[in-house]
Protein backbone atom coordinates (compact mmCIF):
# COMPACT_ATOMS: atom_id res chain seq x y z
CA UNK A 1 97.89 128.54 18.57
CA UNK A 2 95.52 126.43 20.50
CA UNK A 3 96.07 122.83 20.20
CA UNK A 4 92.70 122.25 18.71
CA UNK A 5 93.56 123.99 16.17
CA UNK A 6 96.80 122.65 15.60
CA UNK A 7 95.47 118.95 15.45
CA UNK A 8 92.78 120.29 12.49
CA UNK A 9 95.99 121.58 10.82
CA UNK A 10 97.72 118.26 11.35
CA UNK A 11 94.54 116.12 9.80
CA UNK A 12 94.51 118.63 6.88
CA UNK A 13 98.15 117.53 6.05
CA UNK A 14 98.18 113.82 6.08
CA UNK A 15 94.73 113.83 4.32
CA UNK A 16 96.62 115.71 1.85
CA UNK A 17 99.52 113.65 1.84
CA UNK A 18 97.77 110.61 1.37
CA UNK A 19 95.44 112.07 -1.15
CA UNK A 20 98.39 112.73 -3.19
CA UNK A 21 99.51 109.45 -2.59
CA UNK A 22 96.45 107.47 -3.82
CA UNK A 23 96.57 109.83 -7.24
CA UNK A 24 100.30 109.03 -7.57
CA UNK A 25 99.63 105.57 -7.22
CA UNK A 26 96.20 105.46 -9.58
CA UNK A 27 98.41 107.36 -12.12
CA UNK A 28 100.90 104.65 -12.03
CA UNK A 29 98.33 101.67 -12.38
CA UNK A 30 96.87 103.83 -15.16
CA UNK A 31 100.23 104.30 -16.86
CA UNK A 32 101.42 100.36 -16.70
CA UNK A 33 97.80 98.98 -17.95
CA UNK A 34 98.36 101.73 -20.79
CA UNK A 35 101.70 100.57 -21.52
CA UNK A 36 100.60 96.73 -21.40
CA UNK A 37 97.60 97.43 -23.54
CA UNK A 38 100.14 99.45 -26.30
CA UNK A 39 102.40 96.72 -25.97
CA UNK A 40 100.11 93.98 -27.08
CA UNK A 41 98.38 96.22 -29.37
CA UNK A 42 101.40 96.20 -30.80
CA UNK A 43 102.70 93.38 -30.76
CA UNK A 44 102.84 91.51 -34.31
CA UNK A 45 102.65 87.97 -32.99
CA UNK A 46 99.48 88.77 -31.17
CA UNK A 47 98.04 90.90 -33.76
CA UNK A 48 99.58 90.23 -36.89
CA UNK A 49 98.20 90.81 -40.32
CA UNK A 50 97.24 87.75 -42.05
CA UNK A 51 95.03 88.82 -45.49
CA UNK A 52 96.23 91.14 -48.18
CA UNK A 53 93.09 91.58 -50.34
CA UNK A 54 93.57 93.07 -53.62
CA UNK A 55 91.03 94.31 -55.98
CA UNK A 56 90.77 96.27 -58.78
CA UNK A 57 89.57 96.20 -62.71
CA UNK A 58 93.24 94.88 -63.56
CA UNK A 59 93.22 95.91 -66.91
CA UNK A 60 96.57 97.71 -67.09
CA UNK A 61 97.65 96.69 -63.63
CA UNK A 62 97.92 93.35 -62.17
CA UNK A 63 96.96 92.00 -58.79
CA UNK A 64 100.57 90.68 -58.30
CA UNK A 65 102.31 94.02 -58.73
CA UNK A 66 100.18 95.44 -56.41
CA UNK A 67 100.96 92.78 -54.09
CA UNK A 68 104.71 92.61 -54.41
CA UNK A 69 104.80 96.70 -53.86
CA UNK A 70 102.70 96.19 -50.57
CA UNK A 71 103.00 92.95 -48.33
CA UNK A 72 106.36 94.82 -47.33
CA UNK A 73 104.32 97.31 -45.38
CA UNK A 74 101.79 94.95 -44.09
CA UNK A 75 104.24 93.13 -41.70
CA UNK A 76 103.52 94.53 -38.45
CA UNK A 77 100.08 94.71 -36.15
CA UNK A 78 96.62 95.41 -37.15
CA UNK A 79 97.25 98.87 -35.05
CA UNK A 80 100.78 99.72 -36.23
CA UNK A 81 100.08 99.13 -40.18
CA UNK A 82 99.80 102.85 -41.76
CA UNK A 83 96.75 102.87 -44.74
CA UNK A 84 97.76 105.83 -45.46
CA UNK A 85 101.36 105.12 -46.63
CA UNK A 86 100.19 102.29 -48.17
CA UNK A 87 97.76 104.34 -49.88
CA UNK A 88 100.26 106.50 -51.36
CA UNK A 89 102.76 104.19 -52.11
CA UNK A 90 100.38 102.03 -54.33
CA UNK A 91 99.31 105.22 -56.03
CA UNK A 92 102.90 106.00 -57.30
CA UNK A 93 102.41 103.16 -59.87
CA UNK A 94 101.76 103.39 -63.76
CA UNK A 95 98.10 104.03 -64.65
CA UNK A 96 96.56 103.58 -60.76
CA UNK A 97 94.38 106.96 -60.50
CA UNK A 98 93.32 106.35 -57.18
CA UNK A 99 93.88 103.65 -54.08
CA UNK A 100 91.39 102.93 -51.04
CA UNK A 101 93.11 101.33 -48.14
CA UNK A 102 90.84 99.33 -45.55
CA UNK A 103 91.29 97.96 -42.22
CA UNK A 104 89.26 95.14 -41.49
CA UNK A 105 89.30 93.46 -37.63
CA UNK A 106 91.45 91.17 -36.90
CA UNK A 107 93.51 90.11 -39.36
CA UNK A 108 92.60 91.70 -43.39
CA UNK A 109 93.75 94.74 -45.22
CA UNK A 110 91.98 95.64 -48.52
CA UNK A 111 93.33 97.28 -50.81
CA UNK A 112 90.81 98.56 -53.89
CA UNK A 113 92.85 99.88 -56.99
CA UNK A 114 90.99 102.64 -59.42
CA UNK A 115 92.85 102.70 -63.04
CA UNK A 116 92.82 105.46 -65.35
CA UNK A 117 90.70 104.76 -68.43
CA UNK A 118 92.51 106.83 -71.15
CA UNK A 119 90.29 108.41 -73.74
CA UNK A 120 92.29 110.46 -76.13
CA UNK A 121 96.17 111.38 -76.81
CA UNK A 122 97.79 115.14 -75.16
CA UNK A 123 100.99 117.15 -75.66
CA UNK A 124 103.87 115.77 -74.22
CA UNK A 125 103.09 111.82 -74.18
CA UNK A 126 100.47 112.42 -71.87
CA UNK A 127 96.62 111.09 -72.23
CA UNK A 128 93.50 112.67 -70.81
CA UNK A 129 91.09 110.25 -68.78
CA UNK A 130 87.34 110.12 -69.46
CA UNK A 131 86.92 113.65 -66.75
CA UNK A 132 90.11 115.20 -68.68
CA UNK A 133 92.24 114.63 -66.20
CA UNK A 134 96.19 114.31 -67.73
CA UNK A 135 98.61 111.46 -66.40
CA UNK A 136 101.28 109.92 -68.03
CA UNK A 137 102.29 106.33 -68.63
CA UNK A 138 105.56 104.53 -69.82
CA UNK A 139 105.25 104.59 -73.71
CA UNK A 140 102.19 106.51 -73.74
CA UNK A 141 102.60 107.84 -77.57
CA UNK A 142 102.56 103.85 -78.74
CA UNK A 143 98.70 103.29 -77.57
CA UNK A 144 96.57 103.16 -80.44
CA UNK A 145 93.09 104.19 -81.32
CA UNK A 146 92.86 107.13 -79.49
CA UNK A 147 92.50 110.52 -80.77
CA UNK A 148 95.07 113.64 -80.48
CA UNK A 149 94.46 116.59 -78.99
CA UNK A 150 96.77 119.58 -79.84
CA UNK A 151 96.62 123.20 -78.20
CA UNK A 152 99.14 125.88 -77.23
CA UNK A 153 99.09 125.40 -73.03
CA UNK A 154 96.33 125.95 -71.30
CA UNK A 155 93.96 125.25 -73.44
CA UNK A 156 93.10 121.80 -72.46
CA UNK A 157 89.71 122.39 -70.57
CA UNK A 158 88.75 123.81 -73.82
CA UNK A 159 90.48 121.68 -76.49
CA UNK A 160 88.39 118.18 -74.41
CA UNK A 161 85.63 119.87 -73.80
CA UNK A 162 84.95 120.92 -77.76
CA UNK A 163 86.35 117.14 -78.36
CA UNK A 164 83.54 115.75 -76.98
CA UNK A 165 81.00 118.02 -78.79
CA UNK A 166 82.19 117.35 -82.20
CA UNK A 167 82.56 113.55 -81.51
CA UNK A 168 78.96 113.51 -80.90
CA UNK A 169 77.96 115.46 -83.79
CA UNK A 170 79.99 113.55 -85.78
CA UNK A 171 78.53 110.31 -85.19
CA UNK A 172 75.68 110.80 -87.20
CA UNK A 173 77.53 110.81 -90.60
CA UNK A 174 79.57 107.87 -89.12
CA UNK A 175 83.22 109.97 -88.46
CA UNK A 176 85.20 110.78 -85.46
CA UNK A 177 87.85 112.76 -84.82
CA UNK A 178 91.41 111.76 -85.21
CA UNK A 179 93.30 114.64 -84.76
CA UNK A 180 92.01 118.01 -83.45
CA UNK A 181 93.84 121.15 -82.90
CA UNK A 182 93.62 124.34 -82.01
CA UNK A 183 96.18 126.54 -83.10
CA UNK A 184 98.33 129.70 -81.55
CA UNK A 185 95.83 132.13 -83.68
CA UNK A 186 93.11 130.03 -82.25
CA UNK A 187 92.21 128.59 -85.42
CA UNK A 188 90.30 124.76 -85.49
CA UNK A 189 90.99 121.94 -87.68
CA UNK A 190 90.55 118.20 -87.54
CA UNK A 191 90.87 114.84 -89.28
CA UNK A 192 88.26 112.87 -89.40
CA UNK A 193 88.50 109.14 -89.00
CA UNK A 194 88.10 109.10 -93.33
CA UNK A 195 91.05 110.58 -93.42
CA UNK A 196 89.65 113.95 -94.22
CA UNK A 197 91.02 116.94 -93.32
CA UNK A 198 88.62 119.76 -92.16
CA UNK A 199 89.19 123.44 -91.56
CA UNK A 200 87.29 125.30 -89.25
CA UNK A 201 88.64 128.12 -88.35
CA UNK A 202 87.91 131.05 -85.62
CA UNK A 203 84.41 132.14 -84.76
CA UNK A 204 81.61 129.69 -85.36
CA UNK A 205 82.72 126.48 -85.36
CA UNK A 206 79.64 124.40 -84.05
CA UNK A 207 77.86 126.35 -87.08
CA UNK A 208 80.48 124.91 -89.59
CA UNK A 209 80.33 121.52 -88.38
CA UNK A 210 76.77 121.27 -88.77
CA UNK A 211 76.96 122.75 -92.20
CA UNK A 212 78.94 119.74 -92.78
CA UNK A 213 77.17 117.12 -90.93
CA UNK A 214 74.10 118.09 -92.45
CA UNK A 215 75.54 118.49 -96.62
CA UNK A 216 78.00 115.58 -95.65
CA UNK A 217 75.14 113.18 -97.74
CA UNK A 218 74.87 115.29 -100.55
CA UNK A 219 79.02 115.88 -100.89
CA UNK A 220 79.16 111.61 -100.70
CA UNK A 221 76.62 110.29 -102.71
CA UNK A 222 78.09 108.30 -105.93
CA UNK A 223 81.52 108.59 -104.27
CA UNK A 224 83.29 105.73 -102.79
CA UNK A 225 86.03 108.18 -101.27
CA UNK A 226 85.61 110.97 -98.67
CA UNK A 227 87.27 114.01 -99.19
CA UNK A 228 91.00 114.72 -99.00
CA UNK A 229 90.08 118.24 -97.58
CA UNK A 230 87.03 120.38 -97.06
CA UNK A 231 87.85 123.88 -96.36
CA UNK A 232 85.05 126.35 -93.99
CA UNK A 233 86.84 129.35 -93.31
CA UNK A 234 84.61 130.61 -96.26
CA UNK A 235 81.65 133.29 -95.49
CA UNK A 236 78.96 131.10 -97.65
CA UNK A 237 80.27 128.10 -98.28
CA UNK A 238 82.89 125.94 -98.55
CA UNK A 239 86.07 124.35 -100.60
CA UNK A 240 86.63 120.55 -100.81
CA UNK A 241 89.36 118.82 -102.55
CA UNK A 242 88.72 115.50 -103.92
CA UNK A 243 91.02 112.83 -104.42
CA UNK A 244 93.34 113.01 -107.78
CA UNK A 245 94.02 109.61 -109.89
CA UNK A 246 90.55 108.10 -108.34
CA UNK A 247 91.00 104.79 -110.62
CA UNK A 248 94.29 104.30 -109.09
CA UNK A 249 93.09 105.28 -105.40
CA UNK A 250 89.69 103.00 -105.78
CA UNK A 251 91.89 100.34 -106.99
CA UNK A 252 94.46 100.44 -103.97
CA UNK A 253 91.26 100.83 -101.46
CA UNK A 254 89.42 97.77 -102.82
CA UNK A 255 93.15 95.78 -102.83
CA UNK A 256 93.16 96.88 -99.10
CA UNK A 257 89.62 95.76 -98.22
């Protein structure tokens, strides 16, 4: 090997060698200012959260309960504190539907609470929210002046959904529905807010209850109590069942009133 040669060979190799060097080095600078800039990022006394916001409609939850479940896991760094955990933790609470964790630079976390808004009564001491939706609540049975919805499972979709339809038909004679239920046979039948108990039956049902809405005038005119009953399984027509010892009955009713 000429020497030429073997002094080419011999630059190669230390530019290598340094090369390698320099990268090592960079590499190491990069890795202590990422380190530092983890370490204060970190750090709670340099970054430490200062604001818990909480909002909300608070109308079954309060601000303070949400509070006292969270500030735990808001001690730490604007960088370390999870939303996410504290986004699931706040939703495990009685009547919260849904929870929106926010960052805000430096110093804030805010915290917006969604309640349910329950709408009618379902199996099991659960309620339905105003999409249908079921949840459940300590003492759920207790709430008062919401309808009940009865149906044989999986049925619901169809039970809230037919709810909603009769409600609104309803209204124009001035009733609601109390109680509405669809049966194993899939038969209907409801109590009206009156106190009158309808039977619907299978097939058309929306055709029976405007039959009623629209001879509910005629059946109350000169009476100053609805039906007990009223009875539409019939082809053409239907039953209703008045109530018995109406001087006693009227008397009680205008003692109540």
């Amino acid at each position: 090997m000429s020497f030429g040669r073997k002094q080419a060979l011999r630059h190669r190799s230390l530019a290598f060698s340094t090369g390698v060097i320099i990268t090592l080095v960079l590499f190491g600078i990069a890795s202590t200012g990422v380190v530092w800039v983890y370490a204060g990022m970190v750090a709670q006394e340099r970054w430490p959260i200062r604001w818990l916001e909480i909002d909300g409609p608070f109308e079954r939850v309060s601000a303070e309960q949400v509070r006292v479940r969270l500030t735990p896991l808001a001690k730490g760094s604007f960088f370390t504190v999870e939303p996410g955990f504290m986004r699931e933790t706040a939703s495990e609470m009685a009547w919260v539907s849904a929870v929106s964790v926010q960052k805000r630079w430096p110093d804030t976390i805010r915290v917006t609470i969604h309640e349910y808004t329950p709408v009618a009564h379902w199996t099991d001491g659960q309620l339905l929210a105003a999409n249908g939706q079921k949840f459940t609540v300590p003492a759920a049975d207790e709430i008062q002046g919401l309808p009940w919805l009865r149906s044989p499972g999986g049925q619901l979709d169809l039970v809230f959904k037919n709810w909603r339809t009769f409600d609104d038909v309803l209204a124009h004679i001035g009733q609601e529905i109390e109680y509405l239920t669809l049966d194993p046979r899939g038969s209907w039948s409801a109590r009206l807010s009156g106190g009158t108990e309808v039977r619907f039956g299978k097939g058309d049902i929306f055709g029976k209850l405007d039959m009623l809405v629209a001879t509910w005038g005629g059946l109350m005119r000169d009476r100053l109590l609805p039906p007990v009953s009223i009875d539409l399984r019939y082809t053409n027509g239907f039953a209703v069942l008045w109530p018995q010892n109406l001087d006693k009955i009227v008397g009680n009713y205008a003692e109540k009133n």
